[in-house]
Protein backbone atom coordinates (compact mmCIF):
# COMPACT_ATOMS: atom_id res chain seq x y z
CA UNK A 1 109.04 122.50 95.87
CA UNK A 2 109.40 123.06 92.02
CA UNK A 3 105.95 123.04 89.93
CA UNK A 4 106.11 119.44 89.01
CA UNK A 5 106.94 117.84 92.65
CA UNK A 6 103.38 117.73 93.00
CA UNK A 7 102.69 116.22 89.47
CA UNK A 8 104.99 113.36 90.44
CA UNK A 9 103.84 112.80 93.86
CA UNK A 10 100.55 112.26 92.50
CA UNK A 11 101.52 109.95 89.42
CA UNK A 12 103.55 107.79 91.87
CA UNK A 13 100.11 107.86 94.34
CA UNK A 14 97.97 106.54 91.80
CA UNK A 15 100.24 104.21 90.49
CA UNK A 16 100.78 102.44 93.96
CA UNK A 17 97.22 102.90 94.92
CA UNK A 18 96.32 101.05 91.48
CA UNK A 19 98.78 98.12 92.72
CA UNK A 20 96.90 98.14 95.94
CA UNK A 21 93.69 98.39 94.30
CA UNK A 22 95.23 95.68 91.67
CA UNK A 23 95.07 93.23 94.78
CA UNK A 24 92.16 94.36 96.55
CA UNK A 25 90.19 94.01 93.04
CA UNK A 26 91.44 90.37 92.64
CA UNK A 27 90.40 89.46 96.07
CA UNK A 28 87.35 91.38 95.58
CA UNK A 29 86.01 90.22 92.33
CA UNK A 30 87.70 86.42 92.84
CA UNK A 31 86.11 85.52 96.06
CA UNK A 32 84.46 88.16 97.87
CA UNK A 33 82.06 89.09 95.08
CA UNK A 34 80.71 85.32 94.29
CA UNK A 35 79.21 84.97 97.58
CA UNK A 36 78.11 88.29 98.47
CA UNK A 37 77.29 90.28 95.60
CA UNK A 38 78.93 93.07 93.59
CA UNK A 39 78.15 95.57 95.66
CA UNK A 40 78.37 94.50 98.93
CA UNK A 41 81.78 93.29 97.93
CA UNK A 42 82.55 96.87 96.73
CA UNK A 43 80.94 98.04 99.71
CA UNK A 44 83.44 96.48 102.13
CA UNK A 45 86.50 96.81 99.18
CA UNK A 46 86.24 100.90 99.58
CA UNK A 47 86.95 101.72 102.96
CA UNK A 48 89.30 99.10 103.31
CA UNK A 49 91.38 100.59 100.06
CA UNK A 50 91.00 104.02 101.63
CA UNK A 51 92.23 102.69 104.81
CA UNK A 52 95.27 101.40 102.82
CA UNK A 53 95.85 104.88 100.91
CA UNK A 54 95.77 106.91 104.10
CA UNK A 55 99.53 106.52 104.63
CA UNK A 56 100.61 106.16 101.10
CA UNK A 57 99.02 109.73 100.55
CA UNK A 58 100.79 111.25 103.39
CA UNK A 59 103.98 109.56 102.43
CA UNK A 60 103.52 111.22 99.05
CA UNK A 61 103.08 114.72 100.95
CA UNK A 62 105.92 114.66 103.22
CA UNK A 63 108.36 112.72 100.35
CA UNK A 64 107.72 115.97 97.56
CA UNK A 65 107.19 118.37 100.18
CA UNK A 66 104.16 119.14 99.37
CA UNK A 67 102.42 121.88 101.92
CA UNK A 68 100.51 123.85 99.89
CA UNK A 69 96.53 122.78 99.48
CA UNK A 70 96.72 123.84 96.03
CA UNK A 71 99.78 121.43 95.50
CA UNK A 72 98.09 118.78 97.45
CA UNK A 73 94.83 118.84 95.26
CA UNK A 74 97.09 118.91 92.18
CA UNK A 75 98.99 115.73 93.56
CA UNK A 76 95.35 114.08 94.00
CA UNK A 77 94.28 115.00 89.96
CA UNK A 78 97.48 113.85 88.85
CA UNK A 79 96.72 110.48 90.73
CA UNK A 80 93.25 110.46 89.92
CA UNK A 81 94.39 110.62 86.10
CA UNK A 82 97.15 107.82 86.69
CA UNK A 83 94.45 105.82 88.06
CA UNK A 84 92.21 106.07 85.41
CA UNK A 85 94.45 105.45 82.69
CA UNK A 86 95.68 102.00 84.53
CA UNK A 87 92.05 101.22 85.16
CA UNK A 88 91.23 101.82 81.48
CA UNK A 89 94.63 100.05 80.20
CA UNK A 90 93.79 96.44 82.49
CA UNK A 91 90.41 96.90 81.05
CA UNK A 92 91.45 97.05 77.48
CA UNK A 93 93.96 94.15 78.15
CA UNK A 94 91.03 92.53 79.60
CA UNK A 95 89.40 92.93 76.48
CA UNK A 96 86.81 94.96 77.80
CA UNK A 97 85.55 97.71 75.39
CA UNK A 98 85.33 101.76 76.99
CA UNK A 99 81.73 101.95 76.70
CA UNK A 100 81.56 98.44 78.50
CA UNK A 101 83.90 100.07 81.06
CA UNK A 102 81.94 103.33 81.04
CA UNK A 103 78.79 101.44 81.48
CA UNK A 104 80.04 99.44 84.46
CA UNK A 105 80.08 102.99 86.28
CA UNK A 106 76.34 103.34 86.07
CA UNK A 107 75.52 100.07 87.87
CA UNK A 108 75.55 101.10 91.94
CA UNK A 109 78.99 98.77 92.58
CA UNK A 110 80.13 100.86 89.71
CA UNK A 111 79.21 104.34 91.48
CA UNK A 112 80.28 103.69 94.48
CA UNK A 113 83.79 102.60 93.17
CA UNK A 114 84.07 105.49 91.59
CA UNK A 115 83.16 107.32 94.38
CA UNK A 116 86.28 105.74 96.20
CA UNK A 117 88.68 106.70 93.68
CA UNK A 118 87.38 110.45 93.91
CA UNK A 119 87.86 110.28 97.70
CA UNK A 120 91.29 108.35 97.30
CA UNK A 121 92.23 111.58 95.07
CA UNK A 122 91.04 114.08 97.67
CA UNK A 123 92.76 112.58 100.77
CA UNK A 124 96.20 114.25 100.00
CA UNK A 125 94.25 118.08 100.53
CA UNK A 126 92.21 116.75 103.03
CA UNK A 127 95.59 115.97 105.21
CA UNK A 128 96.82 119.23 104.32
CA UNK A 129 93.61 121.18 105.08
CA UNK A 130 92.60 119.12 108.66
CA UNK A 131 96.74 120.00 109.40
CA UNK A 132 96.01 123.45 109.15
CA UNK A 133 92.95 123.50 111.31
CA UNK A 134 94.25 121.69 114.00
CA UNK A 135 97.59 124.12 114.63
């Protein structure tokens, strides 16, 4: 594995997962949200996302080889970052300003999202570590 394989398995993990989250968000905020509520629509939108993520994050592992936990949790901060600069590039081409975006995260829906995305960047070192524990 050379020192960037795990820089680029995470950039291409956050990129998908922000095309799956892309969708889910859509489905989410178009018709899931107006009858339920923000945050029970989140609520149900998180797991389901993770769910989704599972295999793209394992697909990431085996693709760069990476075995290492410290690669792995590199690959996750390098996705976490991809995903954060996507989320704050639709919002800006959604016109929404970054302290409007930053105070989104303070409303529960908002925390809990986030939340998510920290979990969807520690699944790739959670494989690797629950692998190691189970040979």
């Amino acid at each position: 594995m050379t020192g960037f394989a795990a820089i680029r398995a995470g950039v291409a993990y956050g990129l998908i997962g922000f095309g799956f989250g892309f969708v889910f968000g859509v489905v989410r905020t178009m018709l899931v949200a107006p009858a339920i509520g923000a945050f029970a629509a989140v609520a149900i939108e998180t797991p389901l996302m993770l769910a989704a993520c599972t295999p793209l994050a394992r697909w990431c592992l085996r693709r760069w080889s990476i075995a290492a936990p410290a690669a792995a949790l590199a690959m996750g901060l390098a996705a976490f970052a991809a995903l954060m600069v996507c989320e704050l590039l639709l919002g800006l081409a959604l016109e929404q300003s970054p302290p409007a975006m930053l105070a989104a995260l303070a409303l529960p829906e908002g925390m809990l999202g986030l939340a998510g995305q920290i979990t969807f960047a520690l699944l790739p070192v959670g494989f690797l570590l629950a692998q190691r524990r189970l040979r």
